[in-house]
PDB file of N, CA and C in Angstrom:
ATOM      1  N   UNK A   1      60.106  81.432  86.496  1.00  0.00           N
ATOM      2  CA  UNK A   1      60.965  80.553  85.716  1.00  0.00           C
ATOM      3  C   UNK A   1      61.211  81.183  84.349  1.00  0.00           C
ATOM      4  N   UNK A   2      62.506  80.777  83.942  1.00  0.00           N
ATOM      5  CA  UNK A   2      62.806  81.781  82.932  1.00  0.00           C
ATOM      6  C   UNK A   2      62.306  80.698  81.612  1.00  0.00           C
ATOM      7  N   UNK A   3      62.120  81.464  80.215  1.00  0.00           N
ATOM      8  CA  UNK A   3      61.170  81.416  78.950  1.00  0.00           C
ATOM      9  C   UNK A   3      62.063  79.430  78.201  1.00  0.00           C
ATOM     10  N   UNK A   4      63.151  79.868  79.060  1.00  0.00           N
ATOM     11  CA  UNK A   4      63.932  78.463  78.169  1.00  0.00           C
ATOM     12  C   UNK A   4      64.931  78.398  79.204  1.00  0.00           C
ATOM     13  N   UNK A   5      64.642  77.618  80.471  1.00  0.00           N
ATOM     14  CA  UNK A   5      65.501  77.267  81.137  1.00  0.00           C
ATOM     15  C   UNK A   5      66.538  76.455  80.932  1.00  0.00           C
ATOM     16  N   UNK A   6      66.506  75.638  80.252  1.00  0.00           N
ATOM     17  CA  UNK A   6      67.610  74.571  79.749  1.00  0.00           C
ATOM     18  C   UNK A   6      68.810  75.388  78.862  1.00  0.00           C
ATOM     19  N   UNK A   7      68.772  77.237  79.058  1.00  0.00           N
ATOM     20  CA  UNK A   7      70.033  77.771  78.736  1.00  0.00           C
ATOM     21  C   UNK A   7      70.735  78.404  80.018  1.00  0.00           C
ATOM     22  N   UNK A   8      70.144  78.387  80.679  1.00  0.00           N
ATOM     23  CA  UNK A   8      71.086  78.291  81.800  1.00  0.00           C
ATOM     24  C   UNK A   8      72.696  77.304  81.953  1.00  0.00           C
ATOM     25  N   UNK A   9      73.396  77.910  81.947  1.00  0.00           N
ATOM     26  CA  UNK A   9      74.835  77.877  82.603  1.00  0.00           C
ATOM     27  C   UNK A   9      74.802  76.789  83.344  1.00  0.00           C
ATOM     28  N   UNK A  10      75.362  75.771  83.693  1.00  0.00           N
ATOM     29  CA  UNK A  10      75.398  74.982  85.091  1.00  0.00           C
ATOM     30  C   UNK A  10      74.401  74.633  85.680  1.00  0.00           C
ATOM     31  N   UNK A  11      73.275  74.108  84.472  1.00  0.00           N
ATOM     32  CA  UNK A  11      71.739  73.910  84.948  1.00  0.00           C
ATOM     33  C   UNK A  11      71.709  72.905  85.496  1.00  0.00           C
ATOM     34  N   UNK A  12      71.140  72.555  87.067  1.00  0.00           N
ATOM     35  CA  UNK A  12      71.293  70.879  87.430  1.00  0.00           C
ATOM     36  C   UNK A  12      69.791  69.907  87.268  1.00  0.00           C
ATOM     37  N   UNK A  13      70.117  69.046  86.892  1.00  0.00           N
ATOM     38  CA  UNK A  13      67.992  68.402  87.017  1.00  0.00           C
ATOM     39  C   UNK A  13      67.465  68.869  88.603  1.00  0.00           C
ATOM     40  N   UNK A  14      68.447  69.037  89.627  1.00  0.00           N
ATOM     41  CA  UNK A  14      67.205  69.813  90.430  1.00  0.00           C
ATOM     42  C   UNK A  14      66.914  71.554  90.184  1.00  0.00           C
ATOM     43  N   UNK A  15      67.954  71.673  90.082  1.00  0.00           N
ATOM     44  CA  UNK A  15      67.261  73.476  89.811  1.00  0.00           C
ATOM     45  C   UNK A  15      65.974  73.222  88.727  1.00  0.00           C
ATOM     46  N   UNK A  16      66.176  72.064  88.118  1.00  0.00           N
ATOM     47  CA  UNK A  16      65.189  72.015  86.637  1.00  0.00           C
ATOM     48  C   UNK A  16      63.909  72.034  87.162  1.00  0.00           C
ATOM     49  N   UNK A  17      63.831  70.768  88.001  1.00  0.00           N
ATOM     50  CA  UNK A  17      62.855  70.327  88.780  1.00  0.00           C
ATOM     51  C   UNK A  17      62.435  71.425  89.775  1.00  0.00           C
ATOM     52  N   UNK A  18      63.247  72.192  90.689  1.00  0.00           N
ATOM     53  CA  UNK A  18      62.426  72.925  91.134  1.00  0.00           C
ATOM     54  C   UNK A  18      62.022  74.345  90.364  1.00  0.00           C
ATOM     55  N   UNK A  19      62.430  74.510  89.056  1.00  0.00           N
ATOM     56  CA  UNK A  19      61.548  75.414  88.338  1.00  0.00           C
ATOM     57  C   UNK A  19      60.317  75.035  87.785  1.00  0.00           C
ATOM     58  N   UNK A  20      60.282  73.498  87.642  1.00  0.00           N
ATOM     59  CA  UNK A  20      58.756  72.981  87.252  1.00  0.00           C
ATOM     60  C   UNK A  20      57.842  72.796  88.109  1.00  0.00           C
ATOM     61  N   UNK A  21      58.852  72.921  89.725  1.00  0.00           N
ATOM     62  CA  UNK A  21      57.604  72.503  90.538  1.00  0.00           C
ATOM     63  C   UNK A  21      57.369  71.356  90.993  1.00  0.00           C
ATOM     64  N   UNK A  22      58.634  69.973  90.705  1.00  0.00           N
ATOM     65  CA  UNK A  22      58.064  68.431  90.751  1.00  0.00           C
ATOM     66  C   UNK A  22      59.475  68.006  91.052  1.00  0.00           C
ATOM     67  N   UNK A  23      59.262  67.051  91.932  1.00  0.00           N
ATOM     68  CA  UNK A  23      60.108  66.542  92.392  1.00  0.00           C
ATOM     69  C   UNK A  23      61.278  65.928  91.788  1.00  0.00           C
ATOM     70  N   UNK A  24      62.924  65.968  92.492  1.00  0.00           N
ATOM     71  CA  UNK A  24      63.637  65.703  91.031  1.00  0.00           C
ATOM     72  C   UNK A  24      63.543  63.973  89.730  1.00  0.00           C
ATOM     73  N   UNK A  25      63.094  63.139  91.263  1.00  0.00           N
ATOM     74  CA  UNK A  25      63.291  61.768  91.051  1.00  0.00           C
ATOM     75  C   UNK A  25      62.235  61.252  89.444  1.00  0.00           C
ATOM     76  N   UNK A  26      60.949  62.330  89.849  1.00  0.00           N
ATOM     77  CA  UNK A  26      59.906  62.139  88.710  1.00  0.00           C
ATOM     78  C   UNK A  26      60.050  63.010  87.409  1.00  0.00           C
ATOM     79  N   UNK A  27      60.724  63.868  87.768  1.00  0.00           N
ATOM     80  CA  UNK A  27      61.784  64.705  86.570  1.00  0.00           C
ATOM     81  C   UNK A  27      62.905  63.457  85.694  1.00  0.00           C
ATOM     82  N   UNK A  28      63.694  62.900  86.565  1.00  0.00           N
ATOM     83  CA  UNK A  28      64.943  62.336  86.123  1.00  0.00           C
ATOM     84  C   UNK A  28      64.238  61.362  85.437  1.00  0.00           C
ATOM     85  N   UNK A  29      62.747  60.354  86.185  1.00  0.00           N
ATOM     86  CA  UNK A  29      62.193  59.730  85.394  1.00  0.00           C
ATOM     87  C   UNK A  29      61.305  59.649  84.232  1.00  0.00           C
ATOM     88  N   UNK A  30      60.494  60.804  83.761  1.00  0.00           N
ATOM     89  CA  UNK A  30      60.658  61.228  82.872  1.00  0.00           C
ATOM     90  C   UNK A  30      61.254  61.199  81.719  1.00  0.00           C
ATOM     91  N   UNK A  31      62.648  62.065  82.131  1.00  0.00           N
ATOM     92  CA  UNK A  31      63.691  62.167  81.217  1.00  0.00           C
ATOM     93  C   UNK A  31      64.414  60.825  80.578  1.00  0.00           C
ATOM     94  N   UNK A  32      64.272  60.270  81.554  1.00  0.00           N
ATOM     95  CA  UNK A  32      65.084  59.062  81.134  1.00  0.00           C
ATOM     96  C   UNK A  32      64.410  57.700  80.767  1.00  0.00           C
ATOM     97  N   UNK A  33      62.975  57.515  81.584  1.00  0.00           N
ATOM     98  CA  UNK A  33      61.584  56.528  80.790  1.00  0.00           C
ATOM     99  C   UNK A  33      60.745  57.077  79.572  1.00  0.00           C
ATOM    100  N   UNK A  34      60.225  58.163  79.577  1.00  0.00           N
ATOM    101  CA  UNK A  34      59.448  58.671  78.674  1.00  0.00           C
ATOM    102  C   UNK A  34      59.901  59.517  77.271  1.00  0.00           C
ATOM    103  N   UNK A  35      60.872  59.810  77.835  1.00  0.00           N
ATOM    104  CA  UNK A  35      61.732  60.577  76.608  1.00  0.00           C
ATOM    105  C   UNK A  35      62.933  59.889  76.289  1.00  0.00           C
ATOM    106  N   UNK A  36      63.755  59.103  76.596  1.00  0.00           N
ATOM    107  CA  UNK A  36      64.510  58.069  76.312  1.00  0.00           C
ATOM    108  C   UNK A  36      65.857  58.350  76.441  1.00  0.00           C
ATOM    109  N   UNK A  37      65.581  59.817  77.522  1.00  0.00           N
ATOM    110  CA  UNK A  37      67.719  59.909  76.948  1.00  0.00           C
ATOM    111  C   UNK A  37      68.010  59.085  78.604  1.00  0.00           C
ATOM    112  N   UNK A  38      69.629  58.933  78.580  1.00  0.00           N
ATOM    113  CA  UNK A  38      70.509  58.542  78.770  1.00  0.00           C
ATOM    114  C   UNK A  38      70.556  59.156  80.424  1.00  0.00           C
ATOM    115  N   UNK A  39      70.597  60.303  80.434  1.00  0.00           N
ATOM    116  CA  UNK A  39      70.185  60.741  81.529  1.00  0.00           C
ATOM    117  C   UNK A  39      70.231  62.372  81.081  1.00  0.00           C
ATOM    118  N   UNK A  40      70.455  63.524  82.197  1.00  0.00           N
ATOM    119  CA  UNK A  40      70.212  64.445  82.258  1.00  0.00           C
ATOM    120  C   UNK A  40      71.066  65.228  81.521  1.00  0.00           C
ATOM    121  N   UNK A  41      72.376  65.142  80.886  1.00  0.00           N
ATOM    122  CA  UNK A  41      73.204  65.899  80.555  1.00  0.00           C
ATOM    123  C   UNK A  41      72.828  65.392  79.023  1.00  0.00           C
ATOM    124  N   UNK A  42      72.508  64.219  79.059  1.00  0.00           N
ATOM    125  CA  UNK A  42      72.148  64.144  76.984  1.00  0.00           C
ATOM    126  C   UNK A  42      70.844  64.273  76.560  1.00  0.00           C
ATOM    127  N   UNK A  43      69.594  64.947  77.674  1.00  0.00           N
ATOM    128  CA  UNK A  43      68.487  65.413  77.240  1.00  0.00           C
ATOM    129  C   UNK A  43      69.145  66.815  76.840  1.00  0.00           C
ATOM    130  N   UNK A  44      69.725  67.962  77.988  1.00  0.00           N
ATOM    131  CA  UNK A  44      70.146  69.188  77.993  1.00  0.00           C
ATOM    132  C   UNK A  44      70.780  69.141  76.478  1.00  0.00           C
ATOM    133  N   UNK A  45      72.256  68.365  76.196  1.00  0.00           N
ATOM    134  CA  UNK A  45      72.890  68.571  75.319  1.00  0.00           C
ATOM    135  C   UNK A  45      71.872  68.405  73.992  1.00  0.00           C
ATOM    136  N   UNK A  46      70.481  67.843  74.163  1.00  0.00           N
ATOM    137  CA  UNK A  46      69.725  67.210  72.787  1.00  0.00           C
ATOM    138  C   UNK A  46      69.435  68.637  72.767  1.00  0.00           C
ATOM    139  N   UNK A  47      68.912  69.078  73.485  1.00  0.00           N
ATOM    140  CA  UNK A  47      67.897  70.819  73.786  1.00  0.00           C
ATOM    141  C   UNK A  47      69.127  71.922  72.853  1.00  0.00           C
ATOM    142  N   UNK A  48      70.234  71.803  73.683  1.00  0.00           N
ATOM    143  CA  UNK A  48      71.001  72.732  73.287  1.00  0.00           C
ATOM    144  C   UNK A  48      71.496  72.601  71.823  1.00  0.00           C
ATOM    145  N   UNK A  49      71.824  71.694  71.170  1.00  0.00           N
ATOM    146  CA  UNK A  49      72.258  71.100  69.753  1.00  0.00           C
ATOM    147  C   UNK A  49      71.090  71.122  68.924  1.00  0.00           C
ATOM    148  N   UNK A  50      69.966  70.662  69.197  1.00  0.00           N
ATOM    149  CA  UNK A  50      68.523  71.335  68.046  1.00  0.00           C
ATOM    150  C   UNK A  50      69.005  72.630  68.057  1.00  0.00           C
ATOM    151  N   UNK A  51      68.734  73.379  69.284  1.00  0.00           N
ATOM    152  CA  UNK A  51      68.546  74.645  69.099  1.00  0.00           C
ATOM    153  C   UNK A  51      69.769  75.345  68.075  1.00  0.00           C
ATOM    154  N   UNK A  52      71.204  75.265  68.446  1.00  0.00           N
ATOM    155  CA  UNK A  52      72.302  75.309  67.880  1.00  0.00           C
ATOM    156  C   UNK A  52      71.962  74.921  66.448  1.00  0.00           C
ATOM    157  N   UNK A  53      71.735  74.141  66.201  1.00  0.00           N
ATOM    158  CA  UNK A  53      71.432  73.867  64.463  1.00  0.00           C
ATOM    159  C   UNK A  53      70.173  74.504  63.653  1.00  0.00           C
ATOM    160  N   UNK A  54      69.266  74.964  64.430  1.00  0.00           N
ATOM    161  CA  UNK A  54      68.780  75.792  64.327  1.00  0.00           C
ATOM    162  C   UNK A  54      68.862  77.477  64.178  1.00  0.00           C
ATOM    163  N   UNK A  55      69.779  78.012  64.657  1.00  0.00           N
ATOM    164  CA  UNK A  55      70.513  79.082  65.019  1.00  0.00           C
ATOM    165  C   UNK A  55      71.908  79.174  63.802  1.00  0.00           C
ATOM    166  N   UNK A  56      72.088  77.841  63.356  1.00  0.00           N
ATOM    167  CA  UNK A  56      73.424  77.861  62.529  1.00  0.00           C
ATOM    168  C   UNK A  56      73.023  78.251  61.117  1.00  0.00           C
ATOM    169  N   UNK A  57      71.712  77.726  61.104  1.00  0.00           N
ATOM    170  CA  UNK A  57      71.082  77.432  59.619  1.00  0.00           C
ATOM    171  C   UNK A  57      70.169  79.055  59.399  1.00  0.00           C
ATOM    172  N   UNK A  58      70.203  79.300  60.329  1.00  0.00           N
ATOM    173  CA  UNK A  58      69.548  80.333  59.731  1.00  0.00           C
ATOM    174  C   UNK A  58      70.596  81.572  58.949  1.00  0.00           C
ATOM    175  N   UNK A  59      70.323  82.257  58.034  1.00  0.00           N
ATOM    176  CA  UNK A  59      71.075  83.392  57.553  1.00  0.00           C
ATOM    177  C   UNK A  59      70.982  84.408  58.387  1.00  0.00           C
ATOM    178  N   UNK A  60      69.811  84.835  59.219  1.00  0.00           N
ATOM    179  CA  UNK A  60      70.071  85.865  60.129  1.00  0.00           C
ATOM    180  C   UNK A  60      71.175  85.857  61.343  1.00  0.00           C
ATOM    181  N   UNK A  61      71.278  84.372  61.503  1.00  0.00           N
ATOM    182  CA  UNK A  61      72.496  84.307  62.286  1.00  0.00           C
ATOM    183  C   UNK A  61      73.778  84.289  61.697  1.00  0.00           C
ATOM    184  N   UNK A  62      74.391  83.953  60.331  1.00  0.00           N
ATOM    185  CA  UNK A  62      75.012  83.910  59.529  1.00  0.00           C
ATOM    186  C   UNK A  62      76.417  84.842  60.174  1.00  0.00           C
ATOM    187  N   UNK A  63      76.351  86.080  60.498  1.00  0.00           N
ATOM    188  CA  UNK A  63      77.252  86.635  60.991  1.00  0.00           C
ATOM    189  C   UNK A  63      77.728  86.453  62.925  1.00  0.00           C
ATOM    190  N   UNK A  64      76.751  85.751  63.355  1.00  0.00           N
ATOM    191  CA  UNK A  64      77.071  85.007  64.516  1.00  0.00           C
ATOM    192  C   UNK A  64      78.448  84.343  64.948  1.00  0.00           C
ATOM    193  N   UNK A  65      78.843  84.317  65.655  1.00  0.00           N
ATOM    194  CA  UNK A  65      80.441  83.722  65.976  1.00  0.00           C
ATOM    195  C   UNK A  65      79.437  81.948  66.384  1.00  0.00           C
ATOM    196  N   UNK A  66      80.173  81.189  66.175  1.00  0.00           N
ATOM    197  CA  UNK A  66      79.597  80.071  67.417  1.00  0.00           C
ATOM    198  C   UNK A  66      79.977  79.962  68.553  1.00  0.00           C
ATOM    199  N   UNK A  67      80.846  80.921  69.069  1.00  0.00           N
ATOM    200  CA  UNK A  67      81.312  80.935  70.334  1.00  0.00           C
ATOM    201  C   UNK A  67      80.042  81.612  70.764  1.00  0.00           C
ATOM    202  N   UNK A  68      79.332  82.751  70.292  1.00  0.00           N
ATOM    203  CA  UNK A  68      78.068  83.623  71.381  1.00  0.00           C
ATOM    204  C   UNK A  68      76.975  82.476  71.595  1.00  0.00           C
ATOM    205  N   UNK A  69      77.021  81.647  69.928  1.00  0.00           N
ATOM    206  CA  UNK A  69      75.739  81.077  69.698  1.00  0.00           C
ATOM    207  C   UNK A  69      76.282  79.925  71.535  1.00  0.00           C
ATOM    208  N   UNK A  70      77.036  79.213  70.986  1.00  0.00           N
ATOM    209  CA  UNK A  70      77.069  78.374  71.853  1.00  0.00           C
ATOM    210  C   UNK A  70      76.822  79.397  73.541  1.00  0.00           C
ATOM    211  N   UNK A  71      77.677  80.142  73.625  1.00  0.00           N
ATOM    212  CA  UNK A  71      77.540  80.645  75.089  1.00  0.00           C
ATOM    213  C   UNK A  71      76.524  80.943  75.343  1.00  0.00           C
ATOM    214  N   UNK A  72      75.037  81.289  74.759  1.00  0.00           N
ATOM    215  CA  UNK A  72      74.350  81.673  74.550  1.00  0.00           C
ATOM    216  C   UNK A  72      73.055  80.974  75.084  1.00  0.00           C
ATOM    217  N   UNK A  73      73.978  79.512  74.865  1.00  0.00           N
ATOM    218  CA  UNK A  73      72.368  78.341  74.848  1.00  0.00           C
ATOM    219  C   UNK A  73      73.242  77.714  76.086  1.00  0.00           C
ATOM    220  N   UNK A  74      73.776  78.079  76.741  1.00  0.00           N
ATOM    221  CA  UNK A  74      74.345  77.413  78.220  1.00  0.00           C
ATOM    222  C   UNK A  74      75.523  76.496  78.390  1.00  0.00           C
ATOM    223  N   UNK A  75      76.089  76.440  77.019  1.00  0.00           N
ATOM    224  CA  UNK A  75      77.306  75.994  77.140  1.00  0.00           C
ATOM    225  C   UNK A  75      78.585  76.794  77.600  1.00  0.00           C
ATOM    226  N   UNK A  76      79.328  76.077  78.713  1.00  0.00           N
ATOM    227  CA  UNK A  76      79.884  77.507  79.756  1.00  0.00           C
ATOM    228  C   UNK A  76      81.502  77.145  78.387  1.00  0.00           C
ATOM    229  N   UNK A  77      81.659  76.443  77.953  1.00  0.00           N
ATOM    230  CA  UNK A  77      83.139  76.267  76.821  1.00  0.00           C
ATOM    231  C   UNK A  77      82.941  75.873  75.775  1.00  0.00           C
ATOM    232  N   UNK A  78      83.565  76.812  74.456  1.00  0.00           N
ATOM    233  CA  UNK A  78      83.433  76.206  73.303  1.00  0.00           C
ATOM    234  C   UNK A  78      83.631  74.747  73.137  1.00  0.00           C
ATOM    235  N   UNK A  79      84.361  74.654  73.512  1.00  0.00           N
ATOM    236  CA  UNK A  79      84.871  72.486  73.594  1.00  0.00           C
ATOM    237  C   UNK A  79      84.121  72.005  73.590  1.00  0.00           C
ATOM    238  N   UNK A  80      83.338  72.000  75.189  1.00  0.00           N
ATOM    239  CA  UNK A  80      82.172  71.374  75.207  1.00  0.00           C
ATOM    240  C   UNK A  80      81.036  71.400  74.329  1.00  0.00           C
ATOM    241  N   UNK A  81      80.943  72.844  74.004  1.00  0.00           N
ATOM    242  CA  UNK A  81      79.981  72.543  72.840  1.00  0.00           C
ATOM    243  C   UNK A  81      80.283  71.674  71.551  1.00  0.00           C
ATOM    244  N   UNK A  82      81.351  71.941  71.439  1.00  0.00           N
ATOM    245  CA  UNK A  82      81.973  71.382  69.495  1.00  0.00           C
ATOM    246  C   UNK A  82      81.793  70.078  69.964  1.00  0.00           C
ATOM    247  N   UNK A  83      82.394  68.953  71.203  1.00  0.00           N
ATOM    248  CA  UNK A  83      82.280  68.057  71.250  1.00  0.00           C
ATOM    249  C   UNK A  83      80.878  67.137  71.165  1.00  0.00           C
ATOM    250  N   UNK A  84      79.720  67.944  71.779  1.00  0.00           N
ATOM    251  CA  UNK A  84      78.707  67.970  72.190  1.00  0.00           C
ATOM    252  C   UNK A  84      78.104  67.700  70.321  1.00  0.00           C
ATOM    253  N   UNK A  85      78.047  68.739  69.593  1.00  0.00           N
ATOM    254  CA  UNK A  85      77.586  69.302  68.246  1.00  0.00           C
ATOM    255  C   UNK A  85      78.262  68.230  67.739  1.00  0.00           C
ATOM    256  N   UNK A  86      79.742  67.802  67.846  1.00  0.00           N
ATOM    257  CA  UNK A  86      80.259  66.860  66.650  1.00  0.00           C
ATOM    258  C   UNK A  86      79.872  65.088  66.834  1.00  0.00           C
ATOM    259  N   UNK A  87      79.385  65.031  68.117  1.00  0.00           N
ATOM    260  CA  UNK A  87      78.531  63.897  68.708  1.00  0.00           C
ATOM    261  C   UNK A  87      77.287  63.801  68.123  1.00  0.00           C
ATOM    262  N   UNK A  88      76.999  64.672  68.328  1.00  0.00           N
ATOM    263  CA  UNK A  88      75.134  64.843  67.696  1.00  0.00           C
ATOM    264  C   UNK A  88      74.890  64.326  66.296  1.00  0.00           C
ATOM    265  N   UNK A  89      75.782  65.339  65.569  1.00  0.00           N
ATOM    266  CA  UNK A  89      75.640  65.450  63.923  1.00  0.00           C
ATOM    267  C   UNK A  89      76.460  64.809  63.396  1.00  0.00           C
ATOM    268  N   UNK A  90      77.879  64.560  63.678  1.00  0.00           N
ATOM    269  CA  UNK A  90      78.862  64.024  62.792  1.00  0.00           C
ATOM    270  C   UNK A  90      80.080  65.178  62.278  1.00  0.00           C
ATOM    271  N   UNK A  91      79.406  66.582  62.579  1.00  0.00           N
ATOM    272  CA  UNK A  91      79.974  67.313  62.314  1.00  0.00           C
ATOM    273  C   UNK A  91      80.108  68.665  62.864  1.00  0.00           C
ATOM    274  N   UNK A  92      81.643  69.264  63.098  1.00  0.00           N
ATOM    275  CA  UNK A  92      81.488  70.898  63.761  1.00  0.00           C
ATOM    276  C   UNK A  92      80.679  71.713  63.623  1.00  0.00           C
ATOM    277  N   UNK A  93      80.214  72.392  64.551  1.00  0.00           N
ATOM    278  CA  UNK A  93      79.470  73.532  64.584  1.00  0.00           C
ATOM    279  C   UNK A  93      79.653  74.434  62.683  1.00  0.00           C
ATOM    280  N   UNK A  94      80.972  74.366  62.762  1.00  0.00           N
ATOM    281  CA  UNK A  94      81.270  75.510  61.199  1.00  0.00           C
ATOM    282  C   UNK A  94      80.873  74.599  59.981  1.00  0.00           C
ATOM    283  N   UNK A  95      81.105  73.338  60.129  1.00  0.00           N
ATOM    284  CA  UNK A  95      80.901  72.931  58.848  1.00  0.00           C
ATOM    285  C   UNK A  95      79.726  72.271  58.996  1.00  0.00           C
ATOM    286  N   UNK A  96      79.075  72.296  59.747  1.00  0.00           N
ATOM    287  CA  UNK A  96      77.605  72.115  59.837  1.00  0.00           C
ATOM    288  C   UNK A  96      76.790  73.383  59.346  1.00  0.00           C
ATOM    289  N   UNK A  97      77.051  74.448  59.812  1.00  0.00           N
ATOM    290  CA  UNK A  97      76.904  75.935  59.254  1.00  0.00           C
ATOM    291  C   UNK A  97      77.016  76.026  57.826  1.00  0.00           C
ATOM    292  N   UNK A  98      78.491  75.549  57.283  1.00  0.00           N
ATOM    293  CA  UNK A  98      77.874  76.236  55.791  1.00  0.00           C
ATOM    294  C   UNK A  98      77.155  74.799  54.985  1.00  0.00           C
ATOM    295  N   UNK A  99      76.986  74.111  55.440  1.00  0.00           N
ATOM    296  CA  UNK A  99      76.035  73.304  54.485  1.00  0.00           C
ATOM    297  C   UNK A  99      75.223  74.015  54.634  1.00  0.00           C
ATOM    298  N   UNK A 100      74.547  73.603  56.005  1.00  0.00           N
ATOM    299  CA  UNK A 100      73.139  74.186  55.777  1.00  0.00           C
ATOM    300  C   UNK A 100      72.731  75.348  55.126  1.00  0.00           C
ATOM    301  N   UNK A 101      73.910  76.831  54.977  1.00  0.00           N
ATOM    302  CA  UNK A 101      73.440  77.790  54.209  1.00  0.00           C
ATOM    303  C   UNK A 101      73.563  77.767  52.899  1.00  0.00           C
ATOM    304  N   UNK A 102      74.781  76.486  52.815  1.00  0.00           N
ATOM    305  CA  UNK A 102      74.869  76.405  50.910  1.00  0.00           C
ATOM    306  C   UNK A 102      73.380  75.831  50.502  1.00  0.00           C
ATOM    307  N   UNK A 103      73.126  74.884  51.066  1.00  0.00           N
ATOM    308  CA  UNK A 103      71.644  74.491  50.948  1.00  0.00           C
ATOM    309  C   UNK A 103      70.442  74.958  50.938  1.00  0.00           C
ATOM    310  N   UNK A 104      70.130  76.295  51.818  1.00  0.00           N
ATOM    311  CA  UNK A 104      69.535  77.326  52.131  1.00  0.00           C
ATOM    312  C   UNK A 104      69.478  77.853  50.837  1.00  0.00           C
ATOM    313  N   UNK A 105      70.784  78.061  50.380  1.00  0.00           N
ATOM    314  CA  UNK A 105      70.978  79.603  48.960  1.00  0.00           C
ATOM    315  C   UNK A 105      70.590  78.657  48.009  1.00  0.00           C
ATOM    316  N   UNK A 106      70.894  77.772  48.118  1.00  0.00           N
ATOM    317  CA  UNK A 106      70.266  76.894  46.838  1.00  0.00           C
ATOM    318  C   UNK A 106      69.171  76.679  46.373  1.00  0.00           C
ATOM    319  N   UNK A 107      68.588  76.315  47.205  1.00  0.00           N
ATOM    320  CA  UNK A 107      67.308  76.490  47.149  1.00  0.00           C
ATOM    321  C   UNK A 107      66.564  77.206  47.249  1.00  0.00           C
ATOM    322  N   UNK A 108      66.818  78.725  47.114  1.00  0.00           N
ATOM    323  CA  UNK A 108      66.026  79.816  46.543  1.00  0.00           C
ATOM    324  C   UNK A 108      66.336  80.305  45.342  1.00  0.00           C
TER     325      UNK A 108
END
């Protein structure tokens, strides 16, 4: 099983499930009793959007396109991601980006 499966491309809760080993039904429940999302596509999208804001904020990524970042973390279309990111936060991938680095520079 690969290091961060939830960047997989077209990941389904069973491929998920059978990379953990457990059946999908106690996977889906899980996801959706114990961790509280919605179902399987707004745990993934939670996974992928930390990570993404994570990746935005940093300066080493700074010269990053958000098209790689996004393709990167398993989003197969920019759209989907921006829609995904502007759901999450309130705001695009880019202008989520330079706050966080105006904020970053500022504070050093």
């Amino acid at each position: 099983m690969a290091a961060e499966p939830w960047r997989r491309e077209r990941l389904t809760i069973g491929q998920l499930a059978q990379d953990l080993g457990m059946p999908e039904h106690r996977l889906r429940r899980l996801i959706n009793g114990r961790l509280g999302y919605r179902n399987f596509a707004d745990f993934l999208n939670a996974r992928r959007v930390e990570a993404a804001k994570q990746r935005l904020a940093n300066p080493n990524f700074a010269r990053t396109t958000v098209a790689v970042i996004a393709f990167d973390l398993g989003y197969g279309s920019l759209g989907h991601f921006n829609r995904a990111f502007r759901a999450a936060t309130g705001a695009t991938p880019t202008e989520w980006r330079r706050r966080a680095l105006a904020e970053a520079a500022s504070a050093d």
